[in-house]
Structure formats: structure tokens, C-alpha cells
PDB file of N, CA and C in Angstrom:
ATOM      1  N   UNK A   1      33.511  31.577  21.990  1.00  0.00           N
ATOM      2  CA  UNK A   1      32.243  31.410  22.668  1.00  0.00           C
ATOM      3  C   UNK A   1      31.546  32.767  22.735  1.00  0.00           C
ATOM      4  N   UNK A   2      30.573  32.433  22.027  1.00  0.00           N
ATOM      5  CA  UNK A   2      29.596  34.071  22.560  1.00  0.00           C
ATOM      6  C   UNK A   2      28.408  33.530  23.838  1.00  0.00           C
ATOM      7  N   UNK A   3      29.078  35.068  24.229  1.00  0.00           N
ATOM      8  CA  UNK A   3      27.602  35.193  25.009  1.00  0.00           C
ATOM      9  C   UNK A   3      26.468  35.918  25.434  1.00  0.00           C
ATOM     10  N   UNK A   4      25.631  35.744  25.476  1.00  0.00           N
ATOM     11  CA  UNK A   4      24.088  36.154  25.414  1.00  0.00           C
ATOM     12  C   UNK A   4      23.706  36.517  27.064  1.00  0.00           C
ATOM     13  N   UNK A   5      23.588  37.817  27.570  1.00  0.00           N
ATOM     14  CA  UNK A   5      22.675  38.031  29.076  1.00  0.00           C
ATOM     15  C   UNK A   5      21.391  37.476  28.957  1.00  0.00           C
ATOM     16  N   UNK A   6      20.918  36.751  29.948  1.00  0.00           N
ATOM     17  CA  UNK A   6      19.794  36.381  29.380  1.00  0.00           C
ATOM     18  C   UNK A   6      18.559  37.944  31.006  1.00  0.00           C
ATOM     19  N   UNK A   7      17.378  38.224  30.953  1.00  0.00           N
ATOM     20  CA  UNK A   7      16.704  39.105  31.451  1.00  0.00           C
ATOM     21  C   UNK A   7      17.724  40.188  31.406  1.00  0.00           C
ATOM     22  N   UNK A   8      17.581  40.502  33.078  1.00  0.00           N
ATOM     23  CA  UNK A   8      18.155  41.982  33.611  1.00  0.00           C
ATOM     24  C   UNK A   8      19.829  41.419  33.853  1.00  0.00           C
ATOM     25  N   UNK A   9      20.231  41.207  33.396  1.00  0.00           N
ATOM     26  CA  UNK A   9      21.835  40.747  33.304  1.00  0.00           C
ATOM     27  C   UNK A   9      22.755  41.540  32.029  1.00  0.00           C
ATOM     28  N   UNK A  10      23.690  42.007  32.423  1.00  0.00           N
ATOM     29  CA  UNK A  10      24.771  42.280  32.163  1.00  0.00           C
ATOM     30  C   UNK A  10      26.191  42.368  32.073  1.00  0.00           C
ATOM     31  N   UNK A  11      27.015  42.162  30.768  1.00  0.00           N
ATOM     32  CA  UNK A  11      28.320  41.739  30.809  1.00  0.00           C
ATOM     33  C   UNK A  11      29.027  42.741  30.563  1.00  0.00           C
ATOM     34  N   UNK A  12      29.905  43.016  31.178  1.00  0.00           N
ATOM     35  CA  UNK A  12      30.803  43.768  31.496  1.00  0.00           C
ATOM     36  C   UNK A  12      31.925  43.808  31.084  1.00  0.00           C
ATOM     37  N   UNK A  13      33.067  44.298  29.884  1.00  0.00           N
ATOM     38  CA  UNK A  13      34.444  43.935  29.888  1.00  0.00           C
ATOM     39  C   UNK A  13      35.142  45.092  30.957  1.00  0.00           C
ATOM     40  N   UNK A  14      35.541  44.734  31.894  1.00  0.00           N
ATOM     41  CA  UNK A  14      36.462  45.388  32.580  1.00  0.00           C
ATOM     42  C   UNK A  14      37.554  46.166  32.270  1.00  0.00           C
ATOM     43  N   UNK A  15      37.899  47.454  32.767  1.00  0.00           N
ATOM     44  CA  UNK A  15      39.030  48.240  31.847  1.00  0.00           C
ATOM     45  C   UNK A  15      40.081  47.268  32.394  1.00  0.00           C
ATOM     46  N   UNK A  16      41.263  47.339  31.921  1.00  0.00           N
ATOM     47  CA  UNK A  16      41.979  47.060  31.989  1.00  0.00           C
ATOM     48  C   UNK A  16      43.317  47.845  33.186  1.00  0.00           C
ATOM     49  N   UNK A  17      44.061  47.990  34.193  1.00  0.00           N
ATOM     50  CA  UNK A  17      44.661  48.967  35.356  1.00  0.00           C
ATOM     51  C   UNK A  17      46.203  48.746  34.716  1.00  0.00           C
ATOM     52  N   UNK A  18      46.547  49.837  34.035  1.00  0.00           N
ATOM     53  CA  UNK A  18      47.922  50.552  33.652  1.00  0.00           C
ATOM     54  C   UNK A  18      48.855  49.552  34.735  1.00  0.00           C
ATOM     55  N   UNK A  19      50.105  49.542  34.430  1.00  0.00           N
ATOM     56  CA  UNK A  19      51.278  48.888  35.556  1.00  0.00           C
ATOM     57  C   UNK A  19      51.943  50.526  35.448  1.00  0.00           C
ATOM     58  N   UNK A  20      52.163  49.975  36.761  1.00  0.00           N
ATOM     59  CA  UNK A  20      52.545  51.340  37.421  1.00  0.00           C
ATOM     60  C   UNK A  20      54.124  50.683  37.510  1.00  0.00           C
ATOM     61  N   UNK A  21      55.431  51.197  37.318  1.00  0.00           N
ATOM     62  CA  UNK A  21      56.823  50.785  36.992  1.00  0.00           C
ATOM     63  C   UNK A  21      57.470  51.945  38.062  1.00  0.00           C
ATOM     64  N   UNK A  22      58.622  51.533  38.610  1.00  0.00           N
ATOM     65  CA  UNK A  22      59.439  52.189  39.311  1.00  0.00           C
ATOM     66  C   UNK A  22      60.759  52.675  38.216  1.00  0.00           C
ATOM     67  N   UNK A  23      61.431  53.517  38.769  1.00  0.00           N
ATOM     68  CA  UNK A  23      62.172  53.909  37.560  1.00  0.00           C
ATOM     69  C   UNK A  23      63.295  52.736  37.318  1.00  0.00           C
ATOM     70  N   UNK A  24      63.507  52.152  37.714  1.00  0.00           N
ATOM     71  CA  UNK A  24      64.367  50.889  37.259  1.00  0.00           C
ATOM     72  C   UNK A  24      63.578  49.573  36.659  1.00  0.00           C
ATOM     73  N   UNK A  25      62.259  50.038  36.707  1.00  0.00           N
ATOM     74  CA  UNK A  25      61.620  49.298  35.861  1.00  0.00           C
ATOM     75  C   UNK A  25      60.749  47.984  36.196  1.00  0.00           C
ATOM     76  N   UNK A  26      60.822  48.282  37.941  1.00  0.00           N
ATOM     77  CA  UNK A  26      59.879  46.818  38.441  1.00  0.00           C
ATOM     78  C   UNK A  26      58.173  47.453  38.321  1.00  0.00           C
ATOM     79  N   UNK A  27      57.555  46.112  38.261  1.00  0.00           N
ATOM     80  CA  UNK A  27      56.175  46.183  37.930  1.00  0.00           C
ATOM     81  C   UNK A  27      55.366  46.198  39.721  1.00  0.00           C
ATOM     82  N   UNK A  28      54.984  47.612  39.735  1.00  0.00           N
ATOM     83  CA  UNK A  28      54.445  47.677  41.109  1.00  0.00           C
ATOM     84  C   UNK A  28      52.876  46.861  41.118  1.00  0.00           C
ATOM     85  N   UNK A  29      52.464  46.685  42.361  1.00  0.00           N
ATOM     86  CA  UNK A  29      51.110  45.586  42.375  1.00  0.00           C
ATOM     87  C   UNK A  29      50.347  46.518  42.409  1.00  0.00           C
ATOM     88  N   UNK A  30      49.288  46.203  41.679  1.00  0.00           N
ATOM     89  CA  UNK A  30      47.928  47.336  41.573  1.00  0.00           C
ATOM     90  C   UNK A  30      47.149  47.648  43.113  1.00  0.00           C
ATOM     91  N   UNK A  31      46.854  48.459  42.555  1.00  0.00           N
ATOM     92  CA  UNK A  31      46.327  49.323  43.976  1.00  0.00           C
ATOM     93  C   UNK A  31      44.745  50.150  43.429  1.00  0.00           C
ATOM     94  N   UNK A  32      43.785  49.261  44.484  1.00  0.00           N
ATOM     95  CA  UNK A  32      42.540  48.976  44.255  1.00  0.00           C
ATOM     96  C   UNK A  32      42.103  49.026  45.731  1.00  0.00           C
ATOM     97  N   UNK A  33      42.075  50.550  46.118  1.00  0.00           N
ATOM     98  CA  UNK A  33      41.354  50.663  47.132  1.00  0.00           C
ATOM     99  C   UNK A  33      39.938  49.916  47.830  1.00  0.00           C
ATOM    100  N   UNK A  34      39.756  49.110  48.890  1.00  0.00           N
ATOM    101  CA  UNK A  34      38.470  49.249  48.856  1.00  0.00           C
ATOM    102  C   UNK A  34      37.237  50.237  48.822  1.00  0.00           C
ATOM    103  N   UNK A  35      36.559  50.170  48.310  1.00  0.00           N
ATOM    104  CA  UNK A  35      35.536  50.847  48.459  1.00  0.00           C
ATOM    105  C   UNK A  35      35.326  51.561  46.554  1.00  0.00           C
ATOM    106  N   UNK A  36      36.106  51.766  45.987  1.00  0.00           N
ATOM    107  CA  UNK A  36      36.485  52.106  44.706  1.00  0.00           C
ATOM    108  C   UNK A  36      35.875  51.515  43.705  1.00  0.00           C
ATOM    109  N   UNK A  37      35.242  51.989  42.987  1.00  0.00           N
ATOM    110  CA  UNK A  37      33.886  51.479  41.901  1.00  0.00           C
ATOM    111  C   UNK A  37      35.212  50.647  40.604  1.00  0.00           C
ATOM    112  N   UNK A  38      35.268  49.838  39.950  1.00  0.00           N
ATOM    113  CA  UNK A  38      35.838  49.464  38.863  1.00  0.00           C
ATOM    114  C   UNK A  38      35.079  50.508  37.865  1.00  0.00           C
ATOM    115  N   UNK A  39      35.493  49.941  36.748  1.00  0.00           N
ATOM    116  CA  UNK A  39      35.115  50.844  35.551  1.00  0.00           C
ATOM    117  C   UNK A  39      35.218  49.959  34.357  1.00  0.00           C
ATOM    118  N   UNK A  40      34.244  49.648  33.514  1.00  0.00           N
ATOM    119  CA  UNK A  40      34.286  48.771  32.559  1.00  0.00           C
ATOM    120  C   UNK A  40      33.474  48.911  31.274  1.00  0.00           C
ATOM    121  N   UNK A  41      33.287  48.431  30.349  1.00  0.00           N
ATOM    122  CA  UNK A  41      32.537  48.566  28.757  1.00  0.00           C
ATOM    123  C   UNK A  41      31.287  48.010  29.162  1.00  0.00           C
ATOM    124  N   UNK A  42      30.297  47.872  28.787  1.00  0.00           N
ATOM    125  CA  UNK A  42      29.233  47.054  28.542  1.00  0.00           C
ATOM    126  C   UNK A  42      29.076  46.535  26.823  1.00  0.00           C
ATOM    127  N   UNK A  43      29.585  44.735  26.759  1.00  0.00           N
ATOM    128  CA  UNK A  43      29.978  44.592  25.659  1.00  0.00           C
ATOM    129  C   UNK A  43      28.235  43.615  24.957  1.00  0.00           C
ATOM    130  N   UNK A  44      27.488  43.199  26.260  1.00  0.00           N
ATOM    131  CA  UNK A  44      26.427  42.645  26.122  1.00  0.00           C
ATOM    132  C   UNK A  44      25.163  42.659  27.115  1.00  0.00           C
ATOM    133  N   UNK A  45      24.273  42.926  26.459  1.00  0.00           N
ATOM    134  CA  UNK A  45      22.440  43.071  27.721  1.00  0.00           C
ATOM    135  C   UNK A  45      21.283  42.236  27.122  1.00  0.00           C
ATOM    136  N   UNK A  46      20.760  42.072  28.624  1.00  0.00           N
ATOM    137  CA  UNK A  46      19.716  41.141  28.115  1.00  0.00           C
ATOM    138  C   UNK A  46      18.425  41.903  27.839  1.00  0.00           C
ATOM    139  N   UNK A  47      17.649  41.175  27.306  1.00  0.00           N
ATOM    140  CA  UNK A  47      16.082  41.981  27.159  1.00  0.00           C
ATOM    141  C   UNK A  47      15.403  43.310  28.200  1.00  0.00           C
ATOM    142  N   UNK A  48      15.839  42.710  29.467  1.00  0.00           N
ATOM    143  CA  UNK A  48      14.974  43.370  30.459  1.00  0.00           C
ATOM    144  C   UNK A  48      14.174  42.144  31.368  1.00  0.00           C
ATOM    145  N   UNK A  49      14.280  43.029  32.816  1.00  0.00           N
ATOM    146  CA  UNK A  49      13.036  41.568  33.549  1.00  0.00           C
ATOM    147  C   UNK A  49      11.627  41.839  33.034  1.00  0.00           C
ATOM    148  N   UNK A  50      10.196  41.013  33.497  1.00  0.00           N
ATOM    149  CA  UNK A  50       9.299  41.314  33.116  1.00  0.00           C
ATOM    150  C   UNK A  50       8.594  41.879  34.503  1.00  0.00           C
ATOM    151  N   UNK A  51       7.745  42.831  34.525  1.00  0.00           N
ATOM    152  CA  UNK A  51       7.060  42.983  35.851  1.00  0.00           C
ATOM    153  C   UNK A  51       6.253  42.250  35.583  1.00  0.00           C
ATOM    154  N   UNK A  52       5.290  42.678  37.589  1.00  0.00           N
ATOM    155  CA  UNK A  52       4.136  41.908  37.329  1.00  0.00           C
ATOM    156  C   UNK A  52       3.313  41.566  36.866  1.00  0.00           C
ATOM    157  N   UNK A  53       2.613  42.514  35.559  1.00  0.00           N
ATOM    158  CA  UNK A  53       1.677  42.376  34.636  1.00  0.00           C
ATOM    159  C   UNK A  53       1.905  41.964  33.835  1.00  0.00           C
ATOM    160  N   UNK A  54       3.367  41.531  33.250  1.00  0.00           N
ATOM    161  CA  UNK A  54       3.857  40.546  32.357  1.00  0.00           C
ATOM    162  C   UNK A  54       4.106  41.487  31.217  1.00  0.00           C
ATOM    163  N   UNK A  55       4.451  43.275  31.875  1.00  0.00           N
ATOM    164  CA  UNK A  55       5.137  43.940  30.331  1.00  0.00           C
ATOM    165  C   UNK A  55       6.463  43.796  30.725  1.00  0.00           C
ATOM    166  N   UNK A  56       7.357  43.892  29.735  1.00  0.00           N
ATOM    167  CA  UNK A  56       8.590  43.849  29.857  1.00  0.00           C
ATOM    168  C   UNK A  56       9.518  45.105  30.433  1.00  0.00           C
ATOM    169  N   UNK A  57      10.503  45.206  31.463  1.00  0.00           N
ATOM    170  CA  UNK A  57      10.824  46.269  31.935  1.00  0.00           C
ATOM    171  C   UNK A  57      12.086  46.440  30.931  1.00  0.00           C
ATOM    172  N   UNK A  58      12.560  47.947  30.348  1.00  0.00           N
ATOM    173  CA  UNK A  58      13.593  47.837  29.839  1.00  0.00           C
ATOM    174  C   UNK A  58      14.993  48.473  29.742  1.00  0.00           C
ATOM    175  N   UNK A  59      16.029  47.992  29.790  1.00  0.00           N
ATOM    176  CA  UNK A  59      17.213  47.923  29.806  1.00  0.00           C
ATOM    177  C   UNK A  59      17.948  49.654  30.302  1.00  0.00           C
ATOM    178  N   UNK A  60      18.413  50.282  30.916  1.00  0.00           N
ATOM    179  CA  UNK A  60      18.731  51.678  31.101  1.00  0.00           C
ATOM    180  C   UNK A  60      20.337  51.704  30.647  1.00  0.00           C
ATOM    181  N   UNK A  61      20.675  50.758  30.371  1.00  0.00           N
ATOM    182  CA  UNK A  61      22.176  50.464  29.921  1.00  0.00           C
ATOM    183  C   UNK A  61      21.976  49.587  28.337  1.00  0.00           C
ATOM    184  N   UNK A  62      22.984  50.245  27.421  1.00  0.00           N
ATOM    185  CA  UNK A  62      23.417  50.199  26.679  1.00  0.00           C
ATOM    186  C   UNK A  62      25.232  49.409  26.127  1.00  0.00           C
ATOM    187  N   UNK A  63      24.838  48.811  25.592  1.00  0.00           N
ATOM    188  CA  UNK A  63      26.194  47.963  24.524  1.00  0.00           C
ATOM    189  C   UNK A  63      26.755  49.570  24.112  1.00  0.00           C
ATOM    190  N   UNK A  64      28.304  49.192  25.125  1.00  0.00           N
ATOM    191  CA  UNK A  64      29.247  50.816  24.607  1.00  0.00           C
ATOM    192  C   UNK A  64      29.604  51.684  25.486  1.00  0.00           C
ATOM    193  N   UNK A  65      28.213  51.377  27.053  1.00  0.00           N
ATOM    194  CA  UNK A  65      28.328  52.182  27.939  1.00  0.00           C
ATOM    195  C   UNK A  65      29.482  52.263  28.764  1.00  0.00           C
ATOM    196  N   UNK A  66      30.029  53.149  29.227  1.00  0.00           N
ATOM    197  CA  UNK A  66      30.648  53.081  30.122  1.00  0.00           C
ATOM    198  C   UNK A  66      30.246  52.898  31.590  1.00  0.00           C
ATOM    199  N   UNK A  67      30.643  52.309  32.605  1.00  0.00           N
ATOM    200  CA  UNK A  67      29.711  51.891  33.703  1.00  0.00           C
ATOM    201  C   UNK A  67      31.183  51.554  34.667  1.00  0.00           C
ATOM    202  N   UNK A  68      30.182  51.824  36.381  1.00  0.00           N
ATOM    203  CA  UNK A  68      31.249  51.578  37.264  1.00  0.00           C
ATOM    204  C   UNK A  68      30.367  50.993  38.147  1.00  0.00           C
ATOM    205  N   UNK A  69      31.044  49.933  38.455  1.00  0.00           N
ATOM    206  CA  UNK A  69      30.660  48.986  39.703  1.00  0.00           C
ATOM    207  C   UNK A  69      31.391  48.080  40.691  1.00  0.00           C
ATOM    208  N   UNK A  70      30.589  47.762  41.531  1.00  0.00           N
ATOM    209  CA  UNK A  70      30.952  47.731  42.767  1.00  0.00           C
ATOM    210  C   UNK A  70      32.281  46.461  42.597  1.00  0.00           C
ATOM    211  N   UNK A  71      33.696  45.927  42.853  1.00  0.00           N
ATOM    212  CA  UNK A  71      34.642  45.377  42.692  1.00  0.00           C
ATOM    213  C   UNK A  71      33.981  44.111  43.013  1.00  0.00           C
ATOM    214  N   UNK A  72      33.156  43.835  43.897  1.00  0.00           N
ATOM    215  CA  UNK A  72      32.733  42.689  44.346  1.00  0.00           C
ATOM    216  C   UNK A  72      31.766  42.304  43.879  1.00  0.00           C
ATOM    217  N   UNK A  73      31.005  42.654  42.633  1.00  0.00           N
ATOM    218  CA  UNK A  73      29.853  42.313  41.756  1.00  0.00           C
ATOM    219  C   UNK A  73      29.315  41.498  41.147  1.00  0.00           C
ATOM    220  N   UNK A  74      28.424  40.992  40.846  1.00  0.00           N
ATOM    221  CA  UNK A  74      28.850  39.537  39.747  1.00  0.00           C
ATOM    222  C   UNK A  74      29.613  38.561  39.893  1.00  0.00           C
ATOM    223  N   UNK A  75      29.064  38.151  38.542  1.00  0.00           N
ATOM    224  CA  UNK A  75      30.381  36.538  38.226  1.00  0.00           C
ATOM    225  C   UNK A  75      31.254  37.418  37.538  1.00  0.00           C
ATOM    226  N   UNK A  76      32.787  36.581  38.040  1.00  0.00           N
ATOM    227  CA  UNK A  76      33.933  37.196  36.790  1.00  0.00           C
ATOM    228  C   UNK A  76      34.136  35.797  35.676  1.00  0.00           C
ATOM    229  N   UNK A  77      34.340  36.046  34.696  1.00  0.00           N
ATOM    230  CA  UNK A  77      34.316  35.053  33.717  1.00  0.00           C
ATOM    231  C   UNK A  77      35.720  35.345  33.009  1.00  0.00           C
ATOM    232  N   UNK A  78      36.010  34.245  32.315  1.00  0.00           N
ATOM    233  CA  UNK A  78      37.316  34.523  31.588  1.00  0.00           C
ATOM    234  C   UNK A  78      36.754  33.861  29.986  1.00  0.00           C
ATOM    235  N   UNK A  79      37.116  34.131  28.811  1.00  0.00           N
ATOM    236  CA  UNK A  79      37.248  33.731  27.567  1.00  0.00           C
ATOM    237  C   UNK A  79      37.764  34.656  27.054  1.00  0.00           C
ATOM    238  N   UNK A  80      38.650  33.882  25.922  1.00  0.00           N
ATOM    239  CA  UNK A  80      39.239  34.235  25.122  1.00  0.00           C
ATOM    240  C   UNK A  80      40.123  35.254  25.159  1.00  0.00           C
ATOM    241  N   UNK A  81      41.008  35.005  26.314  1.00  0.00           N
ATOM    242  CA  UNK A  81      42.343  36.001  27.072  1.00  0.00           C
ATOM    243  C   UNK A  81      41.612  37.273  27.908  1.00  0.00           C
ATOM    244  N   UNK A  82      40.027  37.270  27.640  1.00  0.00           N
ATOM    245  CA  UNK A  82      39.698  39.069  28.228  1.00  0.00           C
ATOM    246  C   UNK A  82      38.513  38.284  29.780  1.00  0.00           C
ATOM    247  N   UNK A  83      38.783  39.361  30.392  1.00  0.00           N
ATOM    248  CA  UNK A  83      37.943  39.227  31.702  1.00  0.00           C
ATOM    249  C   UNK A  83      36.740  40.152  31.896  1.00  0.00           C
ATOM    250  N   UNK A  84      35.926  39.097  31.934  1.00  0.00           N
ATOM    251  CA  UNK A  84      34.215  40.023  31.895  1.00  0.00           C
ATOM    252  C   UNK A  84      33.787  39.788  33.622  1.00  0.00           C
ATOM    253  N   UNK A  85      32.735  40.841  33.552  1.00  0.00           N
ATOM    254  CA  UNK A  85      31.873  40.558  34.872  1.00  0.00           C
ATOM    255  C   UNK A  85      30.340  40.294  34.266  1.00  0.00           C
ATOM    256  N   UNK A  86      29.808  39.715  35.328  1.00  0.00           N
ATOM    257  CA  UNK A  86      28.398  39.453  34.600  1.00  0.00           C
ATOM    258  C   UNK A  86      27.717  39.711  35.748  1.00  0.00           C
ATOM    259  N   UNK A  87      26.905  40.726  35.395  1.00  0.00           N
ATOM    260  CA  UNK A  87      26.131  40.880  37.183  1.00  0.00           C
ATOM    261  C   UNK A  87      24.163  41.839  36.232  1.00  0.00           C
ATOM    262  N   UNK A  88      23.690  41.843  37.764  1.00  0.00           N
ATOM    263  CA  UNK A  88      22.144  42.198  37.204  1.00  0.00           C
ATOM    264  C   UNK A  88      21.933  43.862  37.153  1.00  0.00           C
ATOM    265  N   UNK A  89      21.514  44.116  36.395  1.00  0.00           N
ATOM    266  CA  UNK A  89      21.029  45.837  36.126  1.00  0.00           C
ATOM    267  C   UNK A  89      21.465  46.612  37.035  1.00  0.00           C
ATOM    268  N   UNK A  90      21.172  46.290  38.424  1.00  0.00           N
ATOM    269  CA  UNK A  90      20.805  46.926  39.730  1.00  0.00           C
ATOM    270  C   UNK A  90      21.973  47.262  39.940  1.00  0.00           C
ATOM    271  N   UNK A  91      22.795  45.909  39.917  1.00  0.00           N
ATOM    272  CA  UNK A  91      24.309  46.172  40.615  1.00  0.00           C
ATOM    273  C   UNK A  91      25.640  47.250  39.892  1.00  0.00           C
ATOM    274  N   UNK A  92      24.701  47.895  38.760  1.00  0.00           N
ATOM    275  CA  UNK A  92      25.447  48.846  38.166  1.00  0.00           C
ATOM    276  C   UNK A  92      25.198  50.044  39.011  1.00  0.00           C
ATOM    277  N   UNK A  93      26.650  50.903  39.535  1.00  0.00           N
ATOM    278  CA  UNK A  93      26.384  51.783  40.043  1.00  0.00           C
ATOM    279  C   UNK A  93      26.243  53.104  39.454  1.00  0.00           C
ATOM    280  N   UNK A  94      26.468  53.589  38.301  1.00  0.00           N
ATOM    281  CA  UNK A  94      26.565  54.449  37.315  1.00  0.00           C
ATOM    282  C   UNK A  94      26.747  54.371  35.680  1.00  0.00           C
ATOM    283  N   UNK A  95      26.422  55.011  34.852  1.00  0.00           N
ATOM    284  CA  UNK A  95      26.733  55.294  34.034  1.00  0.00           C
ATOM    285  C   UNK A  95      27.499  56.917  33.267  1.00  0.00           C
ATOM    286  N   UNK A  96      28.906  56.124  32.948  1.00  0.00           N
ATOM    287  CA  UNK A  96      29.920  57.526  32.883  1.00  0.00           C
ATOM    288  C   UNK A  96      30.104  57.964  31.676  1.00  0.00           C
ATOM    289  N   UNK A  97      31.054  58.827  31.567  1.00  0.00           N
ATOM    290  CA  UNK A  97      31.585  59.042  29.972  1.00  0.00           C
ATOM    291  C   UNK A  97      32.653  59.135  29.664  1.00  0.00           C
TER     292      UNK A  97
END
């Protein structure tokens, strides 16, 4: 399934959080402070919203970017084994490197 952002929307593949192992080898539970930005790809963007005069506003994020946002953001979506977020322009809190 592909998918398409449609306006000021953006999809997100989420990094993925290392397992953290004890030395005998158990899988400790991730640790995801609140307050702690995620960190993810931007794998798809939409056009841009339109303002009021009906020009098109456009996109400040890029397919590739690296980006961190808020844990509670968006829709989370699942296909094809990987986990995306899908949330609007705004709710991006940065762009990293």
C-alpha cells in the first residue's frame, strides 16, 4: 500500500529504539521518558495548505529529513511490518541532522 499526505500532512517512519540487554542477555523494556521528542525519517509530504488568497503555502520539510516530534503526535499507522506517524506540518518539532 502506498501512501500519499494529502495538504500540510506528514509521514513519518519512526527510528527504530536499540534493545538494551543485561549481561545475561534479557531484553530490558524501552525507556521513553516523558517529555522526550521521538526521532524519525520523513518518508512522505503533502503539497502544502492553501492560504487565504488561495496561493499555496509550502512544505519546510523534506522526504529524507530527519525530524523530532512530540511522542503523542499524529496517527500511528502500521504497513508492511514498519510503523509510521502521520501528523500536520506544525506538529513537527524540529528538523535535525
Amino acid at each position: 500500500m502506498t501512501l500519499k499526505p494529502l495538504a500540510d500532512r506528514v509521514l513519518i517512519l519512526a527510528e527504530k529504539e536499540q534493545e538494551e540487554k543485561t549481561a545475561g542477555g534479557l531484553v530490558l523494556a524501552s525507556k521513553n521518558p516523558a517529555g522526550v521528542p521521538l526521532k524519525g525519517t520523513v518518508v512522505a509530504c503533502g503539497e502544502g495548505k492553501f492560504a487565504t488568497d488561495g496561493t499555496r503555502i509550502p512544505m519546510q520539510v523534506k522526504v529524507g529529513d530527519k525530524v523530532l516530534l512530540n511522542p503523542n503526535a499524529g496517527q500511528k499507522l502500521k504497513t508492511n511490518g514498519e510503523e509510521y506517524t502521520l501528523v500536520y506540518e506544525t506538529e513537527i518539532l524540529a528538523i535535525t541532522e
